[in-house]
PDB file of N, CA and C in Angstrom:
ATOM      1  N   UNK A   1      -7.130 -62.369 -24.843  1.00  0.00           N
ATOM      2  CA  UNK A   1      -7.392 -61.077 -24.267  1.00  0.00           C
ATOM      3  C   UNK A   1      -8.892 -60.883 -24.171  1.00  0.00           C
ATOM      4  N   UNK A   2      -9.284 -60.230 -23.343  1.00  0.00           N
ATOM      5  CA  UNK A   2     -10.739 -60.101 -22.755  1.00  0.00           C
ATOM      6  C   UNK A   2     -11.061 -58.567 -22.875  1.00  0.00           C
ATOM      7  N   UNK A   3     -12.315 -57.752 -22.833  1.00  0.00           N
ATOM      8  CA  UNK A   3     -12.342 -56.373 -22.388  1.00  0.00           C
ATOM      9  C   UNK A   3     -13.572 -56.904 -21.636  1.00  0.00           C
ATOM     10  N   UNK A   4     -13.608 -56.362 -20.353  1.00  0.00           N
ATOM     11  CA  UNK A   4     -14.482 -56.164 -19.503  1.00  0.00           C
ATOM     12  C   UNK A   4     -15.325 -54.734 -19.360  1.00  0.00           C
ATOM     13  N   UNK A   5     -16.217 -55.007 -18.890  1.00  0.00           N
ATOM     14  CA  UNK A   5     -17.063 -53.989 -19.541  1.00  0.00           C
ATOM     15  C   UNK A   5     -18.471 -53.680 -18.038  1.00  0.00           C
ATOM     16  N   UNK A   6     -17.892 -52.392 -17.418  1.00  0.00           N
ATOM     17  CA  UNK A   6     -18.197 -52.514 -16.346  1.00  0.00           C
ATOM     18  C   UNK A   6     -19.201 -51.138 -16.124  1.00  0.00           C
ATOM     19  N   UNK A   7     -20.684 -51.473 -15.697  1.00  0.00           N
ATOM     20  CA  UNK A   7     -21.587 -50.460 -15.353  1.00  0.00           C
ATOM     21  C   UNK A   7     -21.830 -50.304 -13.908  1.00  0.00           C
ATOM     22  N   UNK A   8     -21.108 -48.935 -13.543  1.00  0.00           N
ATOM     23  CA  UNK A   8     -21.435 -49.268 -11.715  1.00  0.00           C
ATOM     24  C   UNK A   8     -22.054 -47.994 -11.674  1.00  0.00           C
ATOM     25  N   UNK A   9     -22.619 -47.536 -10.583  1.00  0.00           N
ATOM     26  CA  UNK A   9     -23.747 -46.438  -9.955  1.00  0.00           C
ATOM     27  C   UNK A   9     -22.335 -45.381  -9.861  1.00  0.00           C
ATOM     28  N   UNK A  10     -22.875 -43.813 -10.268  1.00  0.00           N
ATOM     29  CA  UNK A  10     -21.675 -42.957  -9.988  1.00  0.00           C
ATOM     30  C   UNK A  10     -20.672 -42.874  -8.198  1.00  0.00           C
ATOM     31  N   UNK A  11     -21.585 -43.494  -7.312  1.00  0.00           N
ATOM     32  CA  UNK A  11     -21.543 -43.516  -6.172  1.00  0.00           C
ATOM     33  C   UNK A  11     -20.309 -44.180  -5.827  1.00  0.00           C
ATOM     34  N   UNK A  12     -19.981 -45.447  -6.744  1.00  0.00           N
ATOM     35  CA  UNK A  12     -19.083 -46.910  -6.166  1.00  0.00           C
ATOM     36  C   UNK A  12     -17.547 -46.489  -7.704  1.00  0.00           C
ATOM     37  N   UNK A  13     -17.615 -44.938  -8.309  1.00  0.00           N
ATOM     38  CA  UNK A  13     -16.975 -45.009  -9.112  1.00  0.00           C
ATOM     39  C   UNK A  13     -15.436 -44.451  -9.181  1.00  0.00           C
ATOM     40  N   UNK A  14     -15.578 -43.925  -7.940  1.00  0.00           N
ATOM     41  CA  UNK A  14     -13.510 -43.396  -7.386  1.00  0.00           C
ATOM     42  C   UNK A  14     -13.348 -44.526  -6.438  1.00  0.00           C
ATOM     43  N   UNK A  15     -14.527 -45.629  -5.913  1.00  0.00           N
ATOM     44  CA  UNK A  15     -13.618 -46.458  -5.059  1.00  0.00           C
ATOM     45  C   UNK A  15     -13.235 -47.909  -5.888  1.00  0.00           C
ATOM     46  N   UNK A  16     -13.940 -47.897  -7.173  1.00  0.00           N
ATOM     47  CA  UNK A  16     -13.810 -49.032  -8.153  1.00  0.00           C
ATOM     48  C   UNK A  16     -12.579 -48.661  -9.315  1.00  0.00           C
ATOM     49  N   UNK A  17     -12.372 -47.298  -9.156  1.00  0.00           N
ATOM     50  CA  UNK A  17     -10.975 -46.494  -9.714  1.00  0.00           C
ATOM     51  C   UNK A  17      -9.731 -46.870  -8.961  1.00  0.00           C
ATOM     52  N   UNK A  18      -9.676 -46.130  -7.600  1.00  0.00           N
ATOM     53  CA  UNK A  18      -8.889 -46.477  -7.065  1.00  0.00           C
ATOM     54  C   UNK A  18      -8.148 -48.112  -7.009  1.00  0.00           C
ATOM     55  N   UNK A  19      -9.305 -48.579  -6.439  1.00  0.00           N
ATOM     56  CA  UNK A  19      -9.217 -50.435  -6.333  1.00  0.00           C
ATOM     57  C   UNK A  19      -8.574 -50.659  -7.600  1.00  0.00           C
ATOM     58  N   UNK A  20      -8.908 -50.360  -8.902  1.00  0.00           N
ATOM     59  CA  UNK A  20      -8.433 -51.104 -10.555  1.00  0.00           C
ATOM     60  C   UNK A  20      -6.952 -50.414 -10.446  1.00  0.00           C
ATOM     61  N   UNK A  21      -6.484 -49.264 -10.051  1.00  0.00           N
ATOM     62  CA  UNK A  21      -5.217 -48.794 -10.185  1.00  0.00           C
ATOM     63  C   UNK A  21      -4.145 -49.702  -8.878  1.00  0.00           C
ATOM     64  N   UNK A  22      -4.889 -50.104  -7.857  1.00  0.00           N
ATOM     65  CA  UNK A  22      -4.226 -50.451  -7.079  1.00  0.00           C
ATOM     66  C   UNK A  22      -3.901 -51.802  -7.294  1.00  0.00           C
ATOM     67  N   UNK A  23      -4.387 -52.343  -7.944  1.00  0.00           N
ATOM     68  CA  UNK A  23      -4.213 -53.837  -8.836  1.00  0.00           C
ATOM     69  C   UNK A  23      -3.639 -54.090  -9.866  1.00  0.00           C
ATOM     70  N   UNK A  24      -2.802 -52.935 -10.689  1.00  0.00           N
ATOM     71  CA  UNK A  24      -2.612 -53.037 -11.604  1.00  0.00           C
ATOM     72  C   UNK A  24      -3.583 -53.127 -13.001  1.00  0.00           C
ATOM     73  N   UNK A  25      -4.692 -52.600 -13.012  1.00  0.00           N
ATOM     74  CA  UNK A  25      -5.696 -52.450 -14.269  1.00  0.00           C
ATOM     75  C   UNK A  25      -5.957 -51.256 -14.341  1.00  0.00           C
ATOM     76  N   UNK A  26      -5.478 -51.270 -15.751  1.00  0.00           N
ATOM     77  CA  UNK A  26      -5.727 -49.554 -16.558  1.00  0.00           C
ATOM     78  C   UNK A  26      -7.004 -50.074 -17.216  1.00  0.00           C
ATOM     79  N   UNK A  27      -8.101 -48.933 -17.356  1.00  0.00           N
ATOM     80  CA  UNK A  27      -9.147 -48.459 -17.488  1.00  0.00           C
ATOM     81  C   UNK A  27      -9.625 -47.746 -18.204  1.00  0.00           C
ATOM     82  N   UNK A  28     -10.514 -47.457 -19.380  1.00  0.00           N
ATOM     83  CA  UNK A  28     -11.192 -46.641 -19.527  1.00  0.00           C
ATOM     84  C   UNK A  28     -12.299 -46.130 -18.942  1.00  0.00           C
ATOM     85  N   UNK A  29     -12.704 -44.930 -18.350  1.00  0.00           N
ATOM     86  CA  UNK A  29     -13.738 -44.464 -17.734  1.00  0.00           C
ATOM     87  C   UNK A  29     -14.758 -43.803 -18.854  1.00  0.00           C
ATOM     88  N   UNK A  30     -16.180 -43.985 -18.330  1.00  0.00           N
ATOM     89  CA  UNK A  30     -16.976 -43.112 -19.662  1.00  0.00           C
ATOM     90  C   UNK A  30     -18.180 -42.600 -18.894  1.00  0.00           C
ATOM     91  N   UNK A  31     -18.801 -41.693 -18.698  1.00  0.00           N
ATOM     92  CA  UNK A  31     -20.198 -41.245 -18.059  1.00  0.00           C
ATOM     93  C   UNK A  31     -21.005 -41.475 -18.949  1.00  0.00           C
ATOM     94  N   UNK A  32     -22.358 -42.224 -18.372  1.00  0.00           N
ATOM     95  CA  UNK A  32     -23.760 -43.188 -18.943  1.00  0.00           C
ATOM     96  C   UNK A  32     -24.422 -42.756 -17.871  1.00  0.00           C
ATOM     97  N   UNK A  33     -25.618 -42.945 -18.470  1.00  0.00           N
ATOM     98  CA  UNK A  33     -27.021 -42.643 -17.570  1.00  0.00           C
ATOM     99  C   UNK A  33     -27.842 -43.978 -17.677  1.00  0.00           C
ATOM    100  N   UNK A  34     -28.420 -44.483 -16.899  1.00  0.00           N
ATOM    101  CA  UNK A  34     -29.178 -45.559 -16.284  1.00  0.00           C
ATOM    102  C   UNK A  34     -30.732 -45.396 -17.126  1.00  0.00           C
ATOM    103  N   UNK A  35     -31.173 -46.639 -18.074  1.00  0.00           N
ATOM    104  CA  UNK A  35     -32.445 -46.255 -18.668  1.00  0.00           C
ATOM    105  C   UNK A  35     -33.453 -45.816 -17.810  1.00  0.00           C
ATOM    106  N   UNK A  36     -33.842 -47.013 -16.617  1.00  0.00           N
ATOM    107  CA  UNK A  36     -34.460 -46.963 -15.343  1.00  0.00           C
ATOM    108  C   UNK A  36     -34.740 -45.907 -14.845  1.00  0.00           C
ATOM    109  N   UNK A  37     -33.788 -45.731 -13.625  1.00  0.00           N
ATOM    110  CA  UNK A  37     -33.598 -44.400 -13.090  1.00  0.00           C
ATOM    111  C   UNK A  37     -33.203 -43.322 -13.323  1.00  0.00           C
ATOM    112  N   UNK A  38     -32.531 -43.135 -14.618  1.00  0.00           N
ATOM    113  CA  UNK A  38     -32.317 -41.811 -15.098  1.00  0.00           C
ATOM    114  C   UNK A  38     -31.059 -41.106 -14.377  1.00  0.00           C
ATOM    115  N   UNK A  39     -30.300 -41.962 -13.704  1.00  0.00           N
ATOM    116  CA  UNK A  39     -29.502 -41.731 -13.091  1.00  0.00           C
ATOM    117  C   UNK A  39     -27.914 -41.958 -13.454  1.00  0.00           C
ATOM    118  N   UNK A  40     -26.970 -41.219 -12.727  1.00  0.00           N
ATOM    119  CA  UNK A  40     -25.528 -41.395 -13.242  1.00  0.00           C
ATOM    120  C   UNK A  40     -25.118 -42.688 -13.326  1.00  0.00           C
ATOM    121  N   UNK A  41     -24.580 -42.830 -13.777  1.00  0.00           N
ATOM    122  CA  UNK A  41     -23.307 -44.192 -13.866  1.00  0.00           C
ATOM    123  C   UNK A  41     -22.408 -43.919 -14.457  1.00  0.00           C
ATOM    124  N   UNK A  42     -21.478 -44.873 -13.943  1.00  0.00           N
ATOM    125  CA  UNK A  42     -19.789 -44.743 -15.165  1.00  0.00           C
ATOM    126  C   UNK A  42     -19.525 -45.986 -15.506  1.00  0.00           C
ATOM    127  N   UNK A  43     -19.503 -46.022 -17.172  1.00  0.00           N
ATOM    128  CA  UNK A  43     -19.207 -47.144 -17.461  1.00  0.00           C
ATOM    129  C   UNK A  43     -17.732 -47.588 -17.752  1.00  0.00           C
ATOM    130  N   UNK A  44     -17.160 -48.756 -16.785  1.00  0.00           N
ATOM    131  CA  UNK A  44     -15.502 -49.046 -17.245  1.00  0.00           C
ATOM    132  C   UNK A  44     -15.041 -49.878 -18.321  1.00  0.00           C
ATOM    133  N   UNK A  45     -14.366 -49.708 -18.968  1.00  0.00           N
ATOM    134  CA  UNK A  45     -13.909 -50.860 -20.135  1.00  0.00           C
ATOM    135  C   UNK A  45     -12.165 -50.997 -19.475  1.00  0.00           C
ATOM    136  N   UNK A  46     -11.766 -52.197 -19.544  1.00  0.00           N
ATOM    137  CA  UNK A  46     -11.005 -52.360 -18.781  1.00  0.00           C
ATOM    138  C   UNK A  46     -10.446 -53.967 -19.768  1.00  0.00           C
ATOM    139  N   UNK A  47      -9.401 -53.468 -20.253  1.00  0.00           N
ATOM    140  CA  UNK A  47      -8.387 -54.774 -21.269  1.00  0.00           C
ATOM    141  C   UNK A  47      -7.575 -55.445 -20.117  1.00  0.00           C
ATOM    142  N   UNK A  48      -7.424 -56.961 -20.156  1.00  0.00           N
ATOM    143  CA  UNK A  48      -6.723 -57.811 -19.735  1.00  0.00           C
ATOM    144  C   UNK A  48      -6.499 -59.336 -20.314  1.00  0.00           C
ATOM    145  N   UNK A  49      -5.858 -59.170 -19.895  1.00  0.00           N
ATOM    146  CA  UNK A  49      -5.294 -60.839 -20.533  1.00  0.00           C
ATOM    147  C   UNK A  49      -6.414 -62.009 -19.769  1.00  0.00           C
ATOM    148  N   UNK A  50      -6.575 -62.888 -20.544  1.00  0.00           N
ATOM    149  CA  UNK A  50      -7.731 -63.862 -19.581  1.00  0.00           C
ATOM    150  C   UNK A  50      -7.099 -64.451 -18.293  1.00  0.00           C
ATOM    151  N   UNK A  51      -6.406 -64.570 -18.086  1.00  0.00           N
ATOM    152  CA  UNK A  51      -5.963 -64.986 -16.583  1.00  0.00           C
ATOM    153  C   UNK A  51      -6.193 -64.294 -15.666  1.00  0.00           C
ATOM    154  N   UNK A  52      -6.252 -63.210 -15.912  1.00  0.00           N
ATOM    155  CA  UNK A  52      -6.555 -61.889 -15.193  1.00  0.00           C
ATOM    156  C   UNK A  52      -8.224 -61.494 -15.021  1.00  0.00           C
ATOM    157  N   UNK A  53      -8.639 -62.116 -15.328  1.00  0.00           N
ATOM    158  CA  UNK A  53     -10.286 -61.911 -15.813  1.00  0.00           C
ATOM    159  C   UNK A  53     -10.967 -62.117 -14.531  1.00  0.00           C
ATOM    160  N   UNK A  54     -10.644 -63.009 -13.546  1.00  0.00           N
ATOM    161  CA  UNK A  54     -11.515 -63.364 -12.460  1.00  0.00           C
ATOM    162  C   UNK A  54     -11.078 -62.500 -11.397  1.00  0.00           C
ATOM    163  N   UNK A  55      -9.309 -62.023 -11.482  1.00  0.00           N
ATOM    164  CA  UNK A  55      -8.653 -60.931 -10.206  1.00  0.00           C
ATOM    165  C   UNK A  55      -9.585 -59.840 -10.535  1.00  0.00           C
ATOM    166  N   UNK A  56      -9.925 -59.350 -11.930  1.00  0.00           N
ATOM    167  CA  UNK A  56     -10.427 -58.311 -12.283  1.00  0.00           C
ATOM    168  C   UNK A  56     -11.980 -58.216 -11.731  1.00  0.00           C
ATOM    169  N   UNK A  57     -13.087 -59.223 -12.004  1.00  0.00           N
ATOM    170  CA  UNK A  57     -13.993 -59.220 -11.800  1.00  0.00           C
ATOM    171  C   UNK A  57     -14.313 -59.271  -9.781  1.00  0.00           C
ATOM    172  N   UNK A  58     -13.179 -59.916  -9.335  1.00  0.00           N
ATOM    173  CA  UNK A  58     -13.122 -59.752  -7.773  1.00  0.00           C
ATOM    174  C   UNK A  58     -13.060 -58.667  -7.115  1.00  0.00           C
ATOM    175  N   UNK A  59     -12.011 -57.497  -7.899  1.00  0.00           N
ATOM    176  CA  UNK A  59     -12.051 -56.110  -7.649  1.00  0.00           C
ATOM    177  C   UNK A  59     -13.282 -55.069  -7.893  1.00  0.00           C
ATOM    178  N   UNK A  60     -13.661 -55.691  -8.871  1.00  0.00           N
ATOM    179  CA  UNK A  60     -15.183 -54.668  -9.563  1.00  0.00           C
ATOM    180  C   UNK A  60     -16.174 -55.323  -7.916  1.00  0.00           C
ATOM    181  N   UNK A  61     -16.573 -56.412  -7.755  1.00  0.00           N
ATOM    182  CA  UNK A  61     -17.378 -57.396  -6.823  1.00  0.00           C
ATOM    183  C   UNK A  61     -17.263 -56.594  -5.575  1.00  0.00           C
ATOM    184  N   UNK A  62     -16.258 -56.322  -5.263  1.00  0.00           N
ATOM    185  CA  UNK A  62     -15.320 -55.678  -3.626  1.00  0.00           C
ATOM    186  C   UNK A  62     -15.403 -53.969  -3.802  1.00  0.00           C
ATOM    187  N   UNK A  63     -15.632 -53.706  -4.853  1.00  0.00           N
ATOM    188  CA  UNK A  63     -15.832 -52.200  -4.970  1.00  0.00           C
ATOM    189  C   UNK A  63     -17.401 -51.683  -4.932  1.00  0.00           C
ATOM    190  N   UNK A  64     -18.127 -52.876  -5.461  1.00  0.00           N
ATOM    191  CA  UNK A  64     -19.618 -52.085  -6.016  1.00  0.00           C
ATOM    192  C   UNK A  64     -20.407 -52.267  -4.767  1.00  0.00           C
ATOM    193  N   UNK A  65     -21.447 -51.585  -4.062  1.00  0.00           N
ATOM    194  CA  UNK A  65     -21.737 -52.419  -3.674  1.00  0.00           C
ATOM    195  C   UNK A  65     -23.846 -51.762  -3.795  1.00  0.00           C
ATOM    196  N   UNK A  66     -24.364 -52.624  -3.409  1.00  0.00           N
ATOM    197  CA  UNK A  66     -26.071 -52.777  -3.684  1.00  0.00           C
ATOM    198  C   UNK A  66     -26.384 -51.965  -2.674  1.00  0.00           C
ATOM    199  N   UNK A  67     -27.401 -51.497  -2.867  1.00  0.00           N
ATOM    200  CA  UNK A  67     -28.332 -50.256  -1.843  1.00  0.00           C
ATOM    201  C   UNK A  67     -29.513 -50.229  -2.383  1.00  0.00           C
ATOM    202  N   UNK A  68     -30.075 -49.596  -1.171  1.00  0.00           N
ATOM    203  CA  UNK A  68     -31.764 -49.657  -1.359  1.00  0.00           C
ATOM    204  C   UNK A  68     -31.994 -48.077  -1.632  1.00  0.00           C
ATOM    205  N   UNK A  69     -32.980 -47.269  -2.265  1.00  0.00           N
ATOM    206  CA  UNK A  69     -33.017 -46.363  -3.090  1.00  0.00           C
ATOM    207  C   UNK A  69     -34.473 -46.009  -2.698  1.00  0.00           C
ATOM    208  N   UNK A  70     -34.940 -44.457  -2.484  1.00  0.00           N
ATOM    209  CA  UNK A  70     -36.156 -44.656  -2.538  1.00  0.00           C
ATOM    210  C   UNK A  70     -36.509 -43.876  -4.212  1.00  0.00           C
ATOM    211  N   UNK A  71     -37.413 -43.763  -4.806  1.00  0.00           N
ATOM    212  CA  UNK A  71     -37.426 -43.340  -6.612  1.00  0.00           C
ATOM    213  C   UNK A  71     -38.744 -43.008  -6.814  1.00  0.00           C
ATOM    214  N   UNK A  72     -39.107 -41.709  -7.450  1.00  0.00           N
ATOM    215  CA  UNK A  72     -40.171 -41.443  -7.674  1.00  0.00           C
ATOM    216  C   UNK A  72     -40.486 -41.753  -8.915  1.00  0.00           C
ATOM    217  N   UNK A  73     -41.535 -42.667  -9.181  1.00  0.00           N
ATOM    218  CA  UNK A  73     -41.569 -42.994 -10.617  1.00  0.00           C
ATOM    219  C   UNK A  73     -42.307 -41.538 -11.455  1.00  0.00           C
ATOM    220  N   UNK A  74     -41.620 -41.704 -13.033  1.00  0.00           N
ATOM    221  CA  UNK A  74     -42.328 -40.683 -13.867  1.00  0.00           C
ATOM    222  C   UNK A  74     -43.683 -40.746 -14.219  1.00  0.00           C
ATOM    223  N   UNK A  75     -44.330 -39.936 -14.265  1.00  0.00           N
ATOM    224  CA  UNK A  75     -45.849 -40.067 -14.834  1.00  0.00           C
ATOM    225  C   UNK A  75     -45.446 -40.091 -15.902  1.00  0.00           C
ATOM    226  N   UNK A  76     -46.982 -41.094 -17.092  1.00  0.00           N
ATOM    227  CA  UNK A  76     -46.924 -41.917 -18.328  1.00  0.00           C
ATOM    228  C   UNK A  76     -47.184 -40.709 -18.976  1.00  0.00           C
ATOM    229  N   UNK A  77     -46.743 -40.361 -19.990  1.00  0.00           N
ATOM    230  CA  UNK A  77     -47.312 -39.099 -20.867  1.00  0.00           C
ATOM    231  C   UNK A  77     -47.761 -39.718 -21.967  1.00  0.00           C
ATOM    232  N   UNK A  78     -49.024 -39.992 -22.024  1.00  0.00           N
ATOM    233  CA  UNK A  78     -49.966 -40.131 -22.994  1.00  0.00           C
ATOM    234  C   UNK A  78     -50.138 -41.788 -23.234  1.00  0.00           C
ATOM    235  N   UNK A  79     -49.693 -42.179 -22.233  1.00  0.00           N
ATOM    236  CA  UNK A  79     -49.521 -43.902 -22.219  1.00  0.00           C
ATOM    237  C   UNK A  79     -50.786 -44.816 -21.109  1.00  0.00           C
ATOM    238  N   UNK A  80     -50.845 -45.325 -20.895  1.00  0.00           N
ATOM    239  CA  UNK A  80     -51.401 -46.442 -20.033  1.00  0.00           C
ATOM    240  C   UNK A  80     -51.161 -46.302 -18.644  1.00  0.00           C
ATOM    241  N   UNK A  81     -52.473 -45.568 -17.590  1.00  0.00           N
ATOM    242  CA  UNK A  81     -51.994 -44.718 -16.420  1.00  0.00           C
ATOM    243  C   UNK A  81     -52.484 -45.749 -15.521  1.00  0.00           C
ATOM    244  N   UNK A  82     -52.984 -47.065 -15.752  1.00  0.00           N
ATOM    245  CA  UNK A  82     -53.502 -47.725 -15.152  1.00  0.00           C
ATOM    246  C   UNK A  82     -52.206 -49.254 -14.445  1.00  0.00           C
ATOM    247  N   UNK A  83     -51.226 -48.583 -14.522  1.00  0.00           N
ATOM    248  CA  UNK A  83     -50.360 -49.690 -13.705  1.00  0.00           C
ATOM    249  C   UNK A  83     -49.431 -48.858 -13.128  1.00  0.00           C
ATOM    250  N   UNK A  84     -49.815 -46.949 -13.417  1.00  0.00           N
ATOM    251  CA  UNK A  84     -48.938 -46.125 -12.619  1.00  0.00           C
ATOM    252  C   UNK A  84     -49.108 -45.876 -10.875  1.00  0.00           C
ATOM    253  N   UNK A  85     -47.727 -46.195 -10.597  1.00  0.00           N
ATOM    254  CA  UNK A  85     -47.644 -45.973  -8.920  1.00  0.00           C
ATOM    255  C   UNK A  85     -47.551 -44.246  -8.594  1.00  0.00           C
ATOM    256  N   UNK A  86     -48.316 -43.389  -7.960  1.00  0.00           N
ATOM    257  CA  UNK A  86     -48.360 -42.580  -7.577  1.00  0.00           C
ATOM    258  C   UNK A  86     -46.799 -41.868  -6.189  1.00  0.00           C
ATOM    259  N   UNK A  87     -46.699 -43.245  -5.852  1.00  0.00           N
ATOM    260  CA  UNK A  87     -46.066 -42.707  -4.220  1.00  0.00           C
ATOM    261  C   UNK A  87     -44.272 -43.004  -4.688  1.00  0.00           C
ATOM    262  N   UNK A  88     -43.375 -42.878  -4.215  1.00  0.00           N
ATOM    263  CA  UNK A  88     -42.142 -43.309  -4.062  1.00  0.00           C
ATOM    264  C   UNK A  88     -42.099 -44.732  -3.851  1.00  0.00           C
ATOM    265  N   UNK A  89     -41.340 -45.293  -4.542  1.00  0.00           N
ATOM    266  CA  UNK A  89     -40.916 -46.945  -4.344  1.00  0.00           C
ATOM    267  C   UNK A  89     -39.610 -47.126  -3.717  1.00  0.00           C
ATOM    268  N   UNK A  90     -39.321 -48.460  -3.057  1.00  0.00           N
ATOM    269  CA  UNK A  90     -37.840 -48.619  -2.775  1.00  0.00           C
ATOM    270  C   UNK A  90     -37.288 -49.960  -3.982  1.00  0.00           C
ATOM    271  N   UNK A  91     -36.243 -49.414  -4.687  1.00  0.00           N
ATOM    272  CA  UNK A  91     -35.603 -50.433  -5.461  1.00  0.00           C
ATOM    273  C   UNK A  91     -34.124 -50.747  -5.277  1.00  0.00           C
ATOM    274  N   UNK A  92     -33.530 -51.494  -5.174  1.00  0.00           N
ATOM    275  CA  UNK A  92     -32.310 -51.709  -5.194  1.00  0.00           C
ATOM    276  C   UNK A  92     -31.255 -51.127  -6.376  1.00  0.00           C
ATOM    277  N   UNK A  93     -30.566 -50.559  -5.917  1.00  0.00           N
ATOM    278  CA  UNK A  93     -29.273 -49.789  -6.823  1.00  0.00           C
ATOM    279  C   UNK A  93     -27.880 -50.287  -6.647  1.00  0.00           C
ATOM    280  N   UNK A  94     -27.182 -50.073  -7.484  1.00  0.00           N
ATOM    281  CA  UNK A  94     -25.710 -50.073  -7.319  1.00  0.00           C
ATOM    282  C   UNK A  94     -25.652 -51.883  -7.396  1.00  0.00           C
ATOM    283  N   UNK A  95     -24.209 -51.793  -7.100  1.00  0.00           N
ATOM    284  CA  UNK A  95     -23.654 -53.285  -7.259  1.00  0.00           C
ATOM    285  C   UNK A  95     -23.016 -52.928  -9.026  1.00  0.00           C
ATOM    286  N   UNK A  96     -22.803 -53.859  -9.723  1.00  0.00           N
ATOM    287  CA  UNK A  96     -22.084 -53.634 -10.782  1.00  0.00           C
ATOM    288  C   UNK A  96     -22.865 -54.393 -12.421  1.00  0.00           C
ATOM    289  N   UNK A  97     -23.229 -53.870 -13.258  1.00  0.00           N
ATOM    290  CA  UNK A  97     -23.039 -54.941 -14.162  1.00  0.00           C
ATOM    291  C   UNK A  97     -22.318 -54.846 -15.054  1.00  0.00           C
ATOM    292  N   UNK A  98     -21.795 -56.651 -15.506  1.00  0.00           N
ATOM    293  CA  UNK A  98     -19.875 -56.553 -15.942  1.00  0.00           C
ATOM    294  C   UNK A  98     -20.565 -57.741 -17.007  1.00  0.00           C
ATOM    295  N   UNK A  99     -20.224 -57.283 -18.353  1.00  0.00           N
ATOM    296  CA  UNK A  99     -19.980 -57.830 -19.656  1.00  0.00           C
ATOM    297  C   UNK A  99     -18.557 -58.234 -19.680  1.00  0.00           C
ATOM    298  N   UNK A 100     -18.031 -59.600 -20.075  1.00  0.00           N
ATOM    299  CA  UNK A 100     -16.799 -59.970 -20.901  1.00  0.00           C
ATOM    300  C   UNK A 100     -16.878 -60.434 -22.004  1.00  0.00           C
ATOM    301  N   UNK A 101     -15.926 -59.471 -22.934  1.00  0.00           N
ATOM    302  CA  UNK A 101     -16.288 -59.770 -24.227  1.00  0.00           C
ATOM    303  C   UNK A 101     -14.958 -60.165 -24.446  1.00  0.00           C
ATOM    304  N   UNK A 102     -14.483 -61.115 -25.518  1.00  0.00           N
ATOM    305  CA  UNK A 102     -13.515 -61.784 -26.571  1.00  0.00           C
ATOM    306  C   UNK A 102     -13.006 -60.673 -27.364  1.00  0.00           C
ATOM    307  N   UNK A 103     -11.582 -60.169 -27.527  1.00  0.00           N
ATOM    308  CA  UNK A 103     -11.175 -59.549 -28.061  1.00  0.00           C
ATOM    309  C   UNK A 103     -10.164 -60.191 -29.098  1.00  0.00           C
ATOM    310  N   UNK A 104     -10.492 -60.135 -30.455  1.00  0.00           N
ATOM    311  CA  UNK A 104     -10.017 -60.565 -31.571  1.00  0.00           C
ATOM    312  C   UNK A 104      -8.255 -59.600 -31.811  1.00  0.00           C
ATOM    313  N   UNK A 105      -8.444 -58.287 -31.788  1.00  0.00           N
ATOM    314  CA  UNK A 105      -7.269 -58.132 -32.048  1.00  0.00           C
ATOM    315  C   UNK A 105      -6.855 -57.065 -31.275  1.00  0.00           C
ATOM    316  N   UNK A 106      -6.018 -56.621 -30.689  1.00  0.00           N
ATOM    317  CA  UNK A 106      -5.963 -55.264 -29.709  1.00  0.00           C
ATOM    318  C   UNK A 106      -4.525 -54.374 -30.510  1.00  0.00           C
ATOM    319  N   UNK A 107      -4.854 -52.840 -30.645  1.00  0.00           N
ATOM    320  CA  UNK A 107      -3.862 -52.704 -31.664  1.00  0.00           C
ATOM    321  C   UNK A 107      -3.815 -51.439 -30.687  1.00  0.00           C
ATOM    322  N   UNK A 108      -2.151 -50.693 -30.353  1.00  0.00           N
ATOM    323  CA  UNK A 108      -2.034 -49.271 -29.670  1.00  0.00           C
ATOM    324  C   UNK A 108      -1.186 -48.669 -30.371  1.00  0.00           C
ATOM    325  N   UNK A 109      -1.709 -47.655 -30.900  1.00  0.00           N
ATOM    326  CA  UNK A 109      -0.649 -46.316 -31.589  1.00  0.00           C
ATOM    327  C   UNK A 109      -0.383 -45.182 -31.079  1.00  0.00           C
TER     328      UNK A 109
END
């Protein structure tokens, strides 16, 4: 048994819902904020048997998807102002990142 462990942008997170129910994968959902951007995310934890591990990770892949972002960076408060960007940047967002971890024992009451 595996738990997958899935960080997607709040944006890609009712169509990466939908998709896991329509496949047969129950889910935990959890709201997280992004260190970076300071921004939403939902993180999924999602139990399956290892055979199932790559259908699973194909669905997260087909749901998330990458975008370009424009982001105003924070000014340094009391830090080192000499590598601070003044203007809006464009960085890439979204897409998914997916931890699989080894699950030793899975117990439901």
């Amino acid at each position: 048994m595996k738990l997958v462990v899935a960080v997607v942008q709040d944006q890609d997170s009712s169509r990466l819902s939908t998709a896991l129910m329509k496949n047969n994968f129950r889910a935990t959902k959890l709201a997280s904020t992004g260190g970076f951007l300071k921004s939403g995310n939902t993180t999924f934890m999602i139990g399956t048997e290892d055979h199932l591990v790559d259908k699973a990770l194909k669905v997260i892949d087909e749901s998330c998807r990458s975008r370009e972002q424009m982001v105003a960076p924070v000014s340094p408060m009391g830090g080192n102002a000499d590598s601070y960007i003044p203007y809006p940047v464009e960085v890439e967002v979204g897409g998914a990142t997916v931890f699989v971890l080894p699950i030793e024992q899975f117990h439901q009451f």
